[in-house]
PDB file of N, CA and C in Angstrom:
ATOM      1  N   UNK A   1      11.357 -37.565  39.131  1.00  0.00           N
ATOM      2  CA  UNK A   1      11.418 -36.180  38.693  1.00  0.00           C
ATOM      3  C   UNK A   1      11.098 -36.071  37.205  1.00  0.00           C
ATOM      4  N   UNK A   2      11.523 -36.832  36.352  1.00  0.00           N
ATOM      5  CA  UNK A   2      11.348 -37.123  34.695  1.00  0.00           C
ATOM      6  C   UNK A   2      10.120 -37.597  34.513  1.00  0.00           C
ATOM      7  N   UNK A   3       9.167 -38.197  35.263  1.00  0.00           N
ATOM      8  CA  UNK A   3       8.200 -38.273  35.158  1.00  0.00           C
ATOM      9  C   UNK A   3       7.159 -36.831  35.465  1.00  0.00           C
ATOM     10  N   UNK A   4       7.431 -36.617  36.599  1.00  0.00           N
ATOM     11  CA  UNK A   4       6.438 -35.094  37.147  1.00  0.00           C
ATOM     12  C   UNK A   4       6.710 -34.333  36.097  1.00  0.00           C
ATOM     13  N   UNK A   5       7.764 -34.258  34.947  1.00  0.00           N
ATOM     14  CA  UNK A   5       8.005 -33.059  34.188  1.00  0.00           C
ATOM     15  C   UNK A   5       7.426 -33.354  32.812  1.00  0.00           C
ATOM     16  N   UNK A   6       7.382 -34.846  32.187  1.00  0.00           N
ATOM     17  CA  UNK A   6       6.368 -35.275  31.382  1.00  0.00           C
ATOM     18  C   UNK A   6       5.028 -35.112  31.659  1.00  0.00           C
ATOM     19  N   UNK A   7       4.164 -35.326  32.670  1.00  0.00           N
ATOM     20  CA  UNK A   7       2.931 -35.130  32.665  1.00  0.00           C
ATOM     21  C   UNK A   7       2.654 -33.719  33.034  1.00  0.00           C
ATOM     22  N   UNK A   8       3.662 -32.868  33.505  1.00  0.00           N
ATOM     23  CA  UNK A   8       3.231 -31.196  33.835  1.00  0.00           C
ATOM     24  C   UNK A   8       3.338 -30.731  31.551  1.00  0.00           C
ATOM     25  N   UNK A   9       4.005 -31.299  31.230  1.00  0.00           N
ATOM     26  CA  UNK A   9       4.137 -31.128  29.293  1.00  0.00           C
ATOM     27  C   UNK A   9       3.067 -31.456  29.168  1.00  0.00           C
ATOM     28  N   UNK A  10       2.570 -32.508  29.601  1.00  0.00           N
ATOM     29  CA  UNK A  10       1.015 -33.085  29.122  1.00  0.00           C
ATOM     30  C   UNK A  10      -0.111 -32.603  29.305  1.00  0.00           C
ATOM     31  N   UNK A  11       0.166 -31.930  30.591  1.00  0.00           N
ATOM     32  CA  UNK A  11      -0.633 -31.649  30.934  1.00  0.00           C
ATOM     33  C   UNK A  11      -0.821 -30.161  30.292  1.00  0.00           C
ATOM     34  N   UNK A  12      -0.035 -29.415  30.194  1.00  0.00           N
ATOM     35  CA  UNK A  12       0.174 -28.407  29.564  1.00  0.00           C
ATOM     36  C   UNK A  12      -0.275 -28.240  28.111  1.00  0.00           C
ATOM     37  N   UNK A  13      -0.031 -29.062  27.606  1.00  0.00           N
ATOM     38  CA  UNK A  13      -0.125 -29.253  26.210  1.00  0.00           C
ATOM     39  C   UNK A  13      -1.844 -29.581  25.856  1.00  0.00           C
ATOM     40  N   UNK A  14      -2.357 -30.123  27.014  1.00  0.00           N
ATOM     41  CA  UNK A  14      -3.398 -30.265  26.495  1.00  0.00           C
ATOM     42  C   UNK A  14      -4.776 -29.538  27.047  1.00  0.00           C
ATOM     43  N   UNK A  15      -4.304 -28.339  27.227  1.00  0.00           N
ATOM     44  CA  UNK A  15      -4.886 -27.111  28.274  1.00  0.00           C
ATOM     45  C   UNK A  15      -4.861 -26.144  27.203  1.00  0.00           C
ATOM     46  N   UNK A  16      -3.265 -26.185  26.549  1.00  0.00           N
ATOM     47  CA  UNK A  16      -3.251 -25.014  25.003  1.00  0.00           C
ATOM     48  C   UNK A  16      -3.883 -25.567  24.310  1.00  0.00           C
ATOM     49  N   UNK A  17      -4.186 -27.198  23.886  1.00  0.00           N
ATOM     50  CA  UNK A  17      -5.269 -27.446  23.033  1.00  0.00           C
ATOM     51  C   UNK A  17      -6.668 -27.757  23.060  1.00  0.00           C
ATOM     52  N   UNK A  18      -7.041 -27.455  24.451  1.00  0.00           N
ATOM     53  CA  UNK A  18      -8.402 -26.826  24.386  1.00  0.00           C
ATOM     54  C   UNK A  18      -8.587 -25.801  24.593  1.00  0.00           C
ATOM     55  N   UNK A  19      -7.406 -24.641  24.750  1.00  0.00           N
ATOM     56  CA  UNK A  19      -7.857 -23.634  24.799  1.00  0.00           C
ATOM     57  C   UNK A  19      -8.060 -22.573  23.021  1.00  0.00           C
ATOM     58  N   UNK A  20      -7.174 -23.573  22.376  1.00  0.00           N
ATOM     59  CA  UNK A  20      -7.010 -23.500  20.559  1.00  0.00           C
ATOM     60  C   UNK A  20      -8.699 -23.936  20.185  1.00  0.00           C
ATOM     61  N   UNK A  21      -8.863 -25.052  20.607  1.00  0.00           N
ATOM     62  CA  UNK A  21     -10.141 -25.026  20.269  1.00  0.00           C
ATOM     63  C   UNK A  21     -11.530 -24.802  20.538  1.00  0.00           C
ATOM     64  N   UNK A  22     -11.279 -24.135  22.106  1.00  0.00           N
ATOM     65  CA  UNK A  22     -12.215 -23.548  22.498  1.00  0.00           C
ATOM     66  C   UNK A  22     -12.756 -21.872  22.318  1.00  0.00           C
ATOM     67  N   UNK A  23     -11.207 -21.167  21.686  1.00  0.00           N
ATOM     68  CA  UNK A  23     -11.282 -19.967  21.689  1.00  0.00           C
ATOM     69  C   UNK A  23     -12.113 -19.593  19.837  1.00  0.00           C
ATOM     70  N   UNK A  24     -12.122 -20.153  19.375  1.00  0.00           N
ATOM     71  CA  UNK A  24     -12.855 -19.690  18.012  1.00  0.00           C
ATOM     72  C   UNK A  24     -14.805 -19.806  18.639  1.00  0.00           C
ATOM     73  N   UNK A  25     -15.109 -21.138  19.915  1.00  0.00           N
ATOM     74  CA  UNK A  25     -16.172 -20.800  19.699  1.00  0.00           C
ATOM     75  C   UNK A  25     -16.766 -19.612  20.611  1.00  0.00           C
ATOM     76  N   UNK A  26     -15.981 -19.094  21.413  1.00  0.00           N
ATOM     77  CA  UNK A  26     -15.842 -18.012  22.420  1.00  0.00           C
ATOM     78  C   UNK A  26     -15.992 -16.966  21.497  1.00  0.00           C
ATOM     79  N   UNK A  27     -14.935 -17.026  20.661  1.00  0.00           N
ATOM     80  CA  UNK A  27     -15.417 -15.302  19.570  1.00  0.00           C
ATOM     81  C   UNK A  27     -16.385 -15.497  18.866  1.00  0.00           C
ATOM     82  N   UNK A  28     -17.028 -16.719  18.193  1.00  0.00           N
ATOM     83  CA  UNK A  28     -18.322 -16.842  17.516  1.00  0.00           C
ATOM     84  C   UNK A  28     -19.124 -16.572  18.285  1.00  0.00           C
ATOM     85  N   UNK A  29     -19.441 -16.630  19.684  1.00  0.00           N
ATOM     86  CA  UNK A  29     -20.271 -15.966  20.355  1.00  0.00           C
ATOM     87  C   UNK A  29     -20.787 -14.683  20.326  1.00  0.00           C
ATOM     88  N   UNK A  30     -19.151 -14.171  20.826  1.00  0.00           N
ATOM     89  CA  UNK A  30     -19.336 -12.670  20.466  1.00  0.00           C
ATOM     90  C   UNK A  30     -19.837 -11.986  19.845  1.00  0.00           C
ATOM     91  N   UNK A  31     -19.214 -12.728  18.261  1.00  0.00           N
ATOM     92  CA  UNK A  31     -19.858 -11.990  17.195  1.00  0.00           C
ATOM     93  C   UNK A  31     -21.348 -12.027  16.858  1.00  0.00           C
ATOM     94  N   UNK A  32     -21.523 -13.592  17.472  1.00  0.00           N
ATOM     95  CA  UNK A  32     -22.998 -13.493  17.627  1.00  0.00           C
ATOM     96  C   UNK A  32     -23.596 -12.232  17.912  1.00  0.00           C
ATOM     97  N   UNK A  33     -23.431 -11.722  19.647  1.00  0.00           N
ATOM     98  CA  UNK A  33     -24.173 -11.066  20.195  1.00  0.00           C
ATOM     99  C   UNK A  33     -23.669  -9.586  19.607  1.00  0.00           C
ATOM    100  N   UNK A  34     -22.856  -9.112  19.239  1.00  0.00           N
ATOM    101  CA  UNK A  34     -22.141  -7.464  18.366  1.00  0.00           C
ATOM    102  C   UNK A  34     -23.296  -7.778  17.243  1.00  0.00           C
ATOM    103  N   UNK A  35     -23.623  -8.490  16.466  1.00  0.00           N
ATOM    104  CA  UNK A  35     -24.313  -8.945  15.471  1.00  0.00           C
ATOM    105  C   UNK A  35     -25.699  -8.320  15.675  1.00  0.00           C
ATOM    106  N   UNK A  36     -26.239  -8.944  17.069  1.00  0.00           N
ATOM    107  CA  UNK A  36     -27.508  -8.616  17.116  1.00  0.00           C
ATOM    108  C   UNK A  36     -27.564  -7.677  17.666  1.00  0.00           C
ATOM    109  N   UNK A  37     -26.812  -7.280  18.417  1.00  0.00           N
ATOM    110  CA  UNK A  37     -27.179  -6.161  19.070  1.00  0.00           C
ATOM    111  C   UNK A  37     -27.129  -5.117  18.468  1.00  0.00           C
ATOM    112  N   UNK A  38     -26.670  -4.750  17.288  1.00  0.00           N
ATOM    113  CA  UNK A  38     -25.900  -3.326  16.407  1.00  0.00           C
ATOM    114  C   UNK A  38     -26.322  -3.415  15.372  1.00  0.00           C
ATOM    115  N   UNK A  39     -26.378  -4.191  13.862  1.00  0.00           N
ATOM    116  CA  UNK A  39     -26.835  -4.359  12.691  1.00  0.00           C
ATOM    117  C   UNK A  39     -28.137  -4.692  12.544  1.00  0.00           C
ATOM    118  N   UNK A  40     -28.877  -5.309  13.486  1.00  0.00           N
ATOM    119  CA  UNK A  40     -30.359  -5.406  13.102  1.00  0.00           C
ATOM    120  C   UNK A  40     -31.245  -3.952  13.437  1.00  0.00           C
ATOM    121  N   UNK A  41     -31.117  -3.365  14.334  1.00  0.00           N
ATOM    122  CA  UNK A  41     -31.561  -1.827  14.623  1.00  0.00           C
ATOM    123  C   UNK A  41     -30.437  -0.742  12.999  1.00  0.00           C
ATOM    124  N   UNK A  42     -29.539  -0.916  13.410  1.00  0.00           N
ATOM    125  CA  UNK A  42     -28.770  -0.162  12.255  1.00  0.00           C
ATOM    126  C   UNK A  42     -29.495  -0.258  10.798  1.00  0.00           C
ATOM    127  N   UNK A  43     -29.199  -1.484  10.208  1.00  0.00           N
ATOM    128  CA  UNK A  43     -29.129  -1.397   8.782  1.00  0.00           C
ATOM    129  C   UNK A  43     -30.149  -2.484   8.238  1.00  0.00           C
ATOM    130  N   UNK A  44     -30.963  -2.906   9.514  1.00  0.00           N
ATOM    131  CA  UNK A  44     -32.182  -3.799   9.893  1.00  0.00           C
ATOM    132  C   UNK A  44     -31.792  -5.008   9.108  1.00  0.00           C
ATOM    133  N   UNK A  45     -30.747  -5.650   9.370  1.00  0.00           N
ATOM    134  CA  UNK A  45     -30.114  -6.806   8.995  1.00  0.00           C
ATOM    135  C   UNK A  45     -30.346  -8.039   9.664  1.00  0.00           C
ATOM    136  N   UNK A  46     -30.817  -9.325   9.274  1.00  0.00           N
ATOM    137  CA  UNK A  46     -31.614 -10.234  10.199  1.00  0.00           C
ATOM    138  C   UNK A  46     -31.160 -10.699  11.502  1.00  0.00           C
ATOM    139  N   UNK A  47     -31.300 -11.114  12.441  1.00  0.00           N
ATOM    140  CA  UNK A  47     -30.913 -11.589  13.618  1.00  0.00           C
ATOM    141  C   UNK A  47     -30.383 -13.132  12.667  1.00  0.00           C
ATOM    142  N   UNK A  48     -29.153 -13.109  13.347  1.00  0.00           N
ATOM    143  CA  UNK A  48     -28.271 -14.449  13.158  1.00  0.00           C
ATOM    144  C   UNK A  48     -28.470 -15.470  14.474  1.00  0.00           C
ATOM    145  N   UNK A  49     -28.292 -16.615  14.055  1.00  0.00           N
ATOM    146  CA  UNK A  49     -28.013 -17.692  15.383  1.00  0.00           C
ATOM    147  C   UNK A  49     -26.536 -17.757  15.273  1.00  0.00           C
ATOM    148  N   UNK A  50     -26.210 -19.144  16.916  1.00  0.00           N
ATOM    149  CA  UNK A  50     -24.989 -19.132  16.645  1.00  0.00           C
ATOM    150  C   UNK A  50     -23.897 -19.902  15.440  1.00  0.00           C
ATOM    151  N   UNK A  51     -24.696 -20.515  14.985  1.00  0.00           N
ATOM    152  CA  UNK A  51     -24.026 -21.383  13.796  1.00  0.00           C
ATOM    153  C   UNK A  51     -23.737 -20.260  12.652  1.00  0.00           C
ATOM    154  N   UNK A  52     -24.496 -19.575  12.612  1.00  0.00           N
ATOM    155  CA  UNK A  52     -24.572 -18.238  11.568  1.00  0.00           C
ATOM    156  C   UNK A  52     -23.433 -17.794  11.844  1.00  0.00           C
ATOM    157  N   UNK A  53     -22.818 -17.593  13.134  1.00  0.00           N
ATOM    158  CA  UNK A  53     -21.991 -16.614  13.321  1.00  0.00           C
ATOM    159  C   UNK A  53     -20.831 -17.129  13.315  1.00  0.00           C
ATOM    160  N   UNK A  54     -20.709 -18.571  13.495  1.00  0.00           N
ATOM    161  CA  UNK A  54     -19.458 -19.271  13.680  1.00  0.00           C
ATOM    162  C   UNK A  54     -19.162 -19.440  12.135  1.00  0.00           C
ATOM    163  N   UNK A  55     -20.016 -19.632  11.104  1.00  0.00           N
ATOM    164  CA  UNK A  55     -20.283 -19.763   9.757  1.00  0.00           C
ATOM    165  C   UNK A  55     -19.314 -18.111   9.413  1.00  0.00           C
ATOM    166  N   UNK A  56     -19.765 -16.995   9.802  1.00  0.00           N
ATOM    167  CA  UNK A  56     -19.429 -16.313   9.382  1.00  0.00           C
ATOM    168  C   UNK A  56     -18.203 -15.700   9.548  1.00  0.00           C
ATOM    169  N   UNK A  57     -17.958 -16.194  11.272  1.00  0.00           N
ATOM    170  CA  UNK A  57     -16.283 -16.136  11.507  1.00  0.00           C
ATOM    171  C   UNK A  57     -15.188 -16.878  10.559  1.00  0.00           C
ATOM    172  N   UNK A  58     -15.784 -18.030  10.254  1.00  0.00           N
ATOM    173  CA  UNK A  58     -14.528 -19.318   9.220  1.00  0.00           C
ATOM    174  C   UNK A  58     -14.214 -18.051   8.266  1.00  0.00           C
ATOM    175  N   UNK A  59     -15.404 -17.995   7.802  1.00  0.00           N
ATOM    176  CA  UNK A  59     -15.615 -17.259   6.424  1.00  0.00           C
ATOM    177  C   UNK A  59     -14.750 -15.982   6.167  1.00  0.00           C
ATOM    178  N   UNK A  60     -15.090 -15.086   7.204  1.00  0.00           N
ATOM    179  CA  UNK A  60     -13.550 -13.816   7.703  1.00  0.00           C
ATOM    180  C   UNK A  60     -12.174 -14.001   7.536  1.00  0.00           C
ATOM    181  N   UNK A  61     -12.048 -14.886   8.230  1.00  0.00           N
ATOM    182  CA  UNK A  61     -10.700 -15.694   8.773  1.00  0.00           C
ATOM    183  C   UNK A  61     -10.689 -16.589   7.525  1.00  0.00           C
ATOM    184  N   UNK A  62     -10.950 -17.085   6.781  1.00  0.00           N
ATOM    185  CA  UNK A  62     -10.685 -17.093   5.238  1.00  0.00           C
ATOM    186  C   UNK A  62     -10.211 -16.375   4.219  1.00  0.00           C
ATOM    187  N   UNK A  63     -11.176 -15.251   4.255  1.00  0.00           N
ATOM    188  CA  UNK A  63     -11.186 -14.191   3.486  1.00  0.00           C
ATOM    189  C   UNK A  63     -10.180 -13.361   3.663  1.00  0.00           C
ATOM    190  N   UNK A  64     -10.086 -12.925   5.108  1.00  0.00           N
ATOM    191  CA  UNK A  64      -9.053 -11.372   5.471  1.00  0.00           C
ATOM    192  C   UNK A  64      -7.804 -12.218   6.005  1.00  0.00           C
ATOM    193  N   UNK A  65      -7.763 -13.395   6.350  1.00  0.00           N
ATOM    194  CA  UNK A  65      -5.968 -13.415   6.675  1.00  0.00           C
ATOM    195  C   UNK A  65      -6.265 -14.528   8.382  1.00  0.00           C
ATOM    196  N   UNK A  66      -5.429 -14.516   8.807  1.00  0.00           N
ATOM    197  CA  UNK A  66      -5.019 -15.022  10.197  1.00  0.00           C
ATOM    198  C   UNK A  66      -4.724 -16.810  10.148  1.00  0.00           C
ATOM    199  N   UNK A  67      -5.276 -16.933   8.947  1.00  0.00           N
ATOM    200  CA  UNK A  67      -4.919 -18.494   8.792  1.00  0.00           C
ATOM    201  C   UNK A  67      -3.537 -18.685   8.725  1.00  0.00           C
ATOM    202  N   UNK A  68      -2.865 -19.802   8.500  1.00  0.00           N
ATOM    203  CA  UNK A  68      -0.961 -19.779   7.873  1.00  0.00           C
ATOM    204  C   UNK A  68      -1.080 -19.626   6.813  1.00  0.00           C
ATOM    205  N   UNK A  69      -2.320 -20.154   6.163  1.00  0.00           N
ATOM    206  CA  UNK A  69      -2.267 -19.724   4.913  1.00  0.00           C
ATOM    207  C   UNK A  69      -3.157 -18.551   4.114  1.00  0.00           C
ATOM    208  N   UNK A  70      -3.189 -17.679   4.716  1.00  0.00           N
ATOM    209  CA  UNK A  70      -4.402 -16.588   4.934  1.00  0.00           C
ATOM    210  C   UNK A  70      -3.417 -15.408   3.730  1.00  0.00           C
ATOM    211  N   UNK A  71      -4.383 -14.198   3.562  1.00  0.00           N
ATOM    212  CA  UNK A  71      -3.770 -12.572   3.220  1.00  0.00           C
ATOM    213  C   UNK A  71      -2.255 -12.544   3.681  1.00  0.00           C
ATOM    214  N   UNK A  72      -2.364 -12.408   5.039  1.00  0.00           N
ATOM    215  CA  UNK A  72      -1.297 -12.152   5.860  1.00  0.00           C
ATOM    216  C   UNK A  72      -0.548 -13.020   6.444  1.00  0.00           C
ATOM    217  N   UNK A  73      -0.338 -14.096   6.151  1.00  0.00           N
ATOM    218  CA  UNK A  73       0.265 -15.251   6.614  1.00  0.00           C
ATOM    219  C   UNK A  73       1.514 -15.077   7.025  1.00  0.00           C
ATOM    220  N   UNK A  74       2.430 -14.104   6.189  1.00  0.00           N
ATOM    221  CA  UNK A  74       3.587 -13.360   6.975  1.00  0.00           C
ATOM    222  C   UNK A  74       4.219 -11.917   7.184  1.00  0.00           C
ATOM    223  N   UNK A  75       3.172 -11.902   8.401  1.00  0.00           N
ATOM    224  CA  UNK A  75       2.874 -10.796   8.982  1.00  0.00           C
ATOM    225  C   UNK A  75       4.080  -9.830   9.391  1.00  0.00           C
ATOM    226  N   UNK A  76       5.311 -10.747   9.678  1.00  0.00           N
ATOM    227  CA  UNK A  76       6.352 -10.480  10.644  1.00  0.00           C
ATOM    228  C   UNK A  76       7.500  -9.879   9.865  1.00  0.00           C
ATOM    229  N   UNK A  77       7.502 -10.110   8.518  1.00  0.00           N
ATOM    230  CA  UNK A  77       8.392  -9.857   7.441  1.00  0.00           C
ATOM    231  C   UNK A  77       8.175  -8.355   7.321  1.00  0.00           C
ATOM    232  N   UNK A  78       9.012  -7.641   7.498  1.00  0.00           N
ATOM    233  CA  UNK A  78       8.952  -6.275   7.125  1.00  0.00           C
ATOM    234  C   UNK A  78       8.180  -5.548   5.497  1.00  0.00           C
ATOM    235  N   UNK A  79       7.549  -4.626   5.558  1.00  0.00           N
ATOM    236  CA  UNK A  79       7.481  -4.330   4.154  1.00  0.00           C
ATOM    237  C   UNK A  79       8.695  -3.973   2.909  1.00  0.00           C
ATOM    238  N   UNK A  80       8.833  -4.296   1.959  1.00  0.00           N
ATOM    239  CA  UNK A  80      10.203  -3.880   1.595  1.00  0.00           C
ATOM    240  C   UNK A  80      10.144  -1.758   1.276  1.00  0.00           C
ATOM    241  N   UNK A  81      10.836  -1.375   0.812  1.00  0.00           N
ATOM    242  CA  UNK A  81      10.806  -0.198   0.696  1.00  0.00           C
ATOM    243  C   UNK A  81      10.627   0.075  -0.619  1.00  0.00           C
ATOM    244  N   UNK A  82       9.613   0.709  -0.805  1.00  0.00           N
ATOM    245  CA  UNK A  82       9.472   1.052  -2.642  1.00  0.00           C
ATOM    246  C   UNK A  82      10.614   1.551  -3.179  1.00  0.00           C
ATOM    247  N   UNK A  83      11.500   1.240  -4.124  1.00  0.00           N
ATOM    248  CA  UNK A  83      12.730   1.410  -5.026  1.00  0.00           C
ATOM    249  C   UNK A  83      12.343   2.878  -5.620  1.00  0.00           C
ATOM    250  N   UNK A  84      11.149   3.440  -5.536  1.00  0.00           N
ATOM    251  CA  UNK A  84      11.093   4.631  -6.257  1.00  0.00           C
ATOM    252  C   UNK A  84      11.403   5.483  -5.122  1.00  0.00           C
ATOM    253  N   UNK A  85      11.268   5.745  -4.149  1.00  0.00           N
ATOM    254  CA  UNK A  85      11.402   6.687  -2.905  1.00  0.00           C
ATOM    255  C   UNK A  85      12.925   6.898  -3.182  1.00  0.00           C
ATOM    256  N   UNK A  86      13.531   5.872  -2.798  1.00  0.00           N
ATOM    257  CA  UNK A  86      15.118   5.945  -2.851  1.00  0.00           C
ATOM    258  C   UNK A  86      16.017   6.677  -3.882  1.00  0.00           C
ATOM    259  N   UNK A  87      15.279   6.505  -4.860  1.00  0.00           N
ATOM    260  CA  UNK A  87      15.883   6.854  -6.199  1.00  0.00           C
ATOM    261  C   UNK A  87      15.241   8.431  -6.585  1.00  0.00           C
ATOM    262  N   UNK A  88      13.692   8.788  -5.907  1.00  0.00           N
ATOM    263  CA  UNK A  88      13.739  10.160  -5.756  1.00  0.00           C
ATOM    264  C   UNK A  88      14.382  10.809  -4.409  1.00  0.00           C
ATOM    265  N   UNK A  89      14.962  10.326  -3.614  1.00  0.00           N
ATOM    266  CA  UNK A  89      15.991  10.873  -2.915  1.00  0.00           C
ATOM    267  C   UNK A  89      17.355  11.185  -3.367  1.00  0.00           C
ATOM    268  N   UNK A  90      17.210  10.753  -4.211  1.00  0.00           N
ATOM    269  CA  UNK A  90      19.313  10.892  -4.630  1.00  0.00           C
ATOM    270  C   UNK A  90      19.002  11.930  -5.878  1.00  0.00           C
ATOM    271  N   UNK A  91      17.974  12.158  -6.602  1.00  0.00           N
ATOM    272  CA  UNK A  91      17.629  13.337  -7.769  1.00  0.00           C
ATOM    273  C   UNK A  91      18.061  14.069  -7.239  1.00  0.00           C
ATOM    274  N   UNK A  92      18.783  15.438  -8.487  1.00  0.00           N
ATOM    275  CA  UNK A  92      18.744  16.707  -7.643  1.00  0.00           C
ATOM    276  C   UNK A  92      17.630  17.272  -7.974  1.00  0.00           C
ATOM    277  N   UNK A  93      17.262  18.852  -7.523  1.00  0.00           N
ATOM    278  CA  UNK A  93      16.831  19.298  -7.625  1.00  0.00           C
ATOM    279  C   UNK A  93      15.844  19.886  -8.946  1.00  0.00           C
ATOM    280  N   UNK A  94      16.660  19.427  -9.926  1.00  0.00           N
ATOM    281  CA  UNK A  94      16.473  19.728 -11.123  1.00  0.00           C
ATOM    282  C   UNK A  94      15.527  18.734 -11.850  1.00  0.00           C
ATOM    283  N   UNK A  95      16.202  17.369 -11.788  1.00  0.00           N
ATOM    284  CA  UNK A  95      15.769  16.421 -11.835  1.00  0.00           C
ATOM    285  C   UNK A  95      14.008  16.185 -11.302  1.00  0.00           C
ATOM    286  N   UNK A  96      14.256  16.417 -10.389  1.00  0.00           N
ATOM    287  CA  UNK A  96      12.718  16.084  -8.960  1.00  0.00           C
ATOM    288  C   UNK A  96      11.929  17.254  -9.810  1.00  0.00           C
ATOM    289  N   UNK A  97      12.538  18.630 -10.292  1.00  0.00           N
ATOM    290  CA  UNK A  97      11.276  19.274 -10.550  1.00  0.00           C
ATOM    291  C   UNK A  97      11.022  18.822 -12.101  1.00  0.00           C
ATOM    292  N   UNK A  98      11.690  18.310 -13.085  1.00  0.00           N
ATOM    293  CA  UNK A  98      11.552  17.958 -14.302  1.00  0.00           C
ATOM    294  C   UNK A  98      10.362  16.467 -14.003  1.00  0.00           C
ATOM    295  N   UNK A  99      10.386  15.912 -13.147  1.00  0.00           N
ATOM    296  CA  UNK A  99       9.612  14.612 -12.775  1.00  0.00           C
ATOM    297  C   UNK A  99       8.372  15.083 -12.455  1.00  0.00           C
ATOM    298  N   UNK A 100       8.819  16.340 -11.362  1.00  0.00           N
ATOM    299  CA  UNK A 100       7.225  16.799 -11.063  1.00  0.00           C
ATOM    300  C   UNK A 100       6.239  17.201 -12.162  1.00  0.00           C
ATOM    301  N   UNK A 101       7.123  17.770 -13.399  1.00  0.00           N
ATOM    302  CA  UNK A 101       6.593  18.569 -14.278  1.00  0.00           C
ATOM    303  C   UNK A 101       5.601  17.364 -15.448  1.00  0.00           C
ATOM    304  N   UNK A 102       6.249  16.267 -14.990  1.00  0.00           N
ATOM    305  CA  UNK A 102       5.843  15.013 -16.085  1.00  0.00           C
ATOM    306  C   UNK A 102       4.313  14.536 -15.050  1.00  0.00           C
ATOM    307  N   UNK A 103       4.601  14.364 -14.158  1.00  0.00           N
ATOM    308  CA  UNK A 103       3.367  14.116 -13.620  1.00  0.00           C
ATOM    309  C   UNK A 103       1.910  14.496 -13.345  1.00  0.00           C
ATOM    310  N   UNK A 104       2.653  16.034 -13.408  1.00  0.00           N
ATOM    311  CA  UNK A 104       1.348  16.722 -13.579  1.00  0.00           C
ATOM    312  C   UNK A 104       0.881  16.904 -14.789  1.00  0.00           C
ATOM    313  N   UNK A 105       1.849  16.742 -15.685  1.00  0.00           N
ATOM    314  CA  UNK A 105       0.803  16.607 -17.604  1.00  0.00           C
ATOM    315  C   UNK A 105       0.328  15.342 -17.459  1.00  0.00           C
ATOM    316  N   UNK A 106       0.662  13.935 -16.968  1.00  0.00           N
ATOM    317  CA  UNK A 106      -0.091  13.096 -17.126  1.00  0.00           C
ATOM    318  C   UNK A 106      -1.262  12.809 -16.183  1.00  0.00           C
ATOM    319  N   UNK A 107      -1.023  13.747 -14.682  1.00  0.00           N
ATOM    320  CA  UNK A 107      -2.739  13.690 -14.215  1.00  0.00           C
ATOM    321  C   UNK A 107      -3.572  14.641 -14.759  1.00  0.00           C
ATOM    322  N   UNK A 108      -3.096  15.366 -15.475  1.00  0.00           N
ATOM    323  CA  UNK A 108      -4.400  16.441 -16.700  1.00  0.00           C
ATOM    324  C   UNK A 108      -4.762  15.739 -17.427  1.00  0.00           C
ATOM    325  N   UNK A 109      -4.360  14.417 -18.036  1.00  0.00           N
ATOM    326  CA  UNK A 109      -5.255  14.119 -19.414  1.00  0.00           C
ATOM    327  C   UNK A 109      -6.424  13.633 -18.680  1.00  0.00           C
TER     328      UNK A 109
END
């Protein structure tokens, strides 16, 4: 039984890791074909191959995030709440319009 449940792990394990490394060249495809099919008529931008496109996926996924160590690397963490919101909530009335009054002389200059 300890055996059938090691090789169903193994087996498992090595199904998610070709499917890890099969799925980047699956979307380089894609982008391949969105590529040609849309930007060369559009904005008459050259027809790419697929190395182009897999080139240009790294390059994304560099740039905009999804790596661990990407933009967004922690995605899951809430935003905190800007300290100014809070603190114009508790102003009174008086206050909030004396603030308003400062803001609008400094978007006139």
């Amino acid at each position: 039984m300890e055996n059938e449940t090691k090789s169903t792990w193994k087996r498992k394990r090595l199904i998610f890791i070709g499917l890890m490394l099969l799925v980047p060249f699956i979307k380089s495809a894609l982008i391949m074909f969105l590529w040609n099919a849309i930007l060369p008529d559009l904005f008459h931008f050259p027809i790419i191959n697929y190395w182009q496109s897999l080139g240009l996926f790294l390059l994304c996924k560099l740039l905009f995030g999804n790596f661990p160590f990407g933009k967004f690397a922690f995605r899951n963490k809430p935003f905190p709440k800007p300290p100014f919101r809070e603190k114009f909530m508790n102003m009174t009335p008086d206050e909030k319009e004396k603030l308003r009054q400062q803001w609008k002389e400094r978007c006139q200059k």
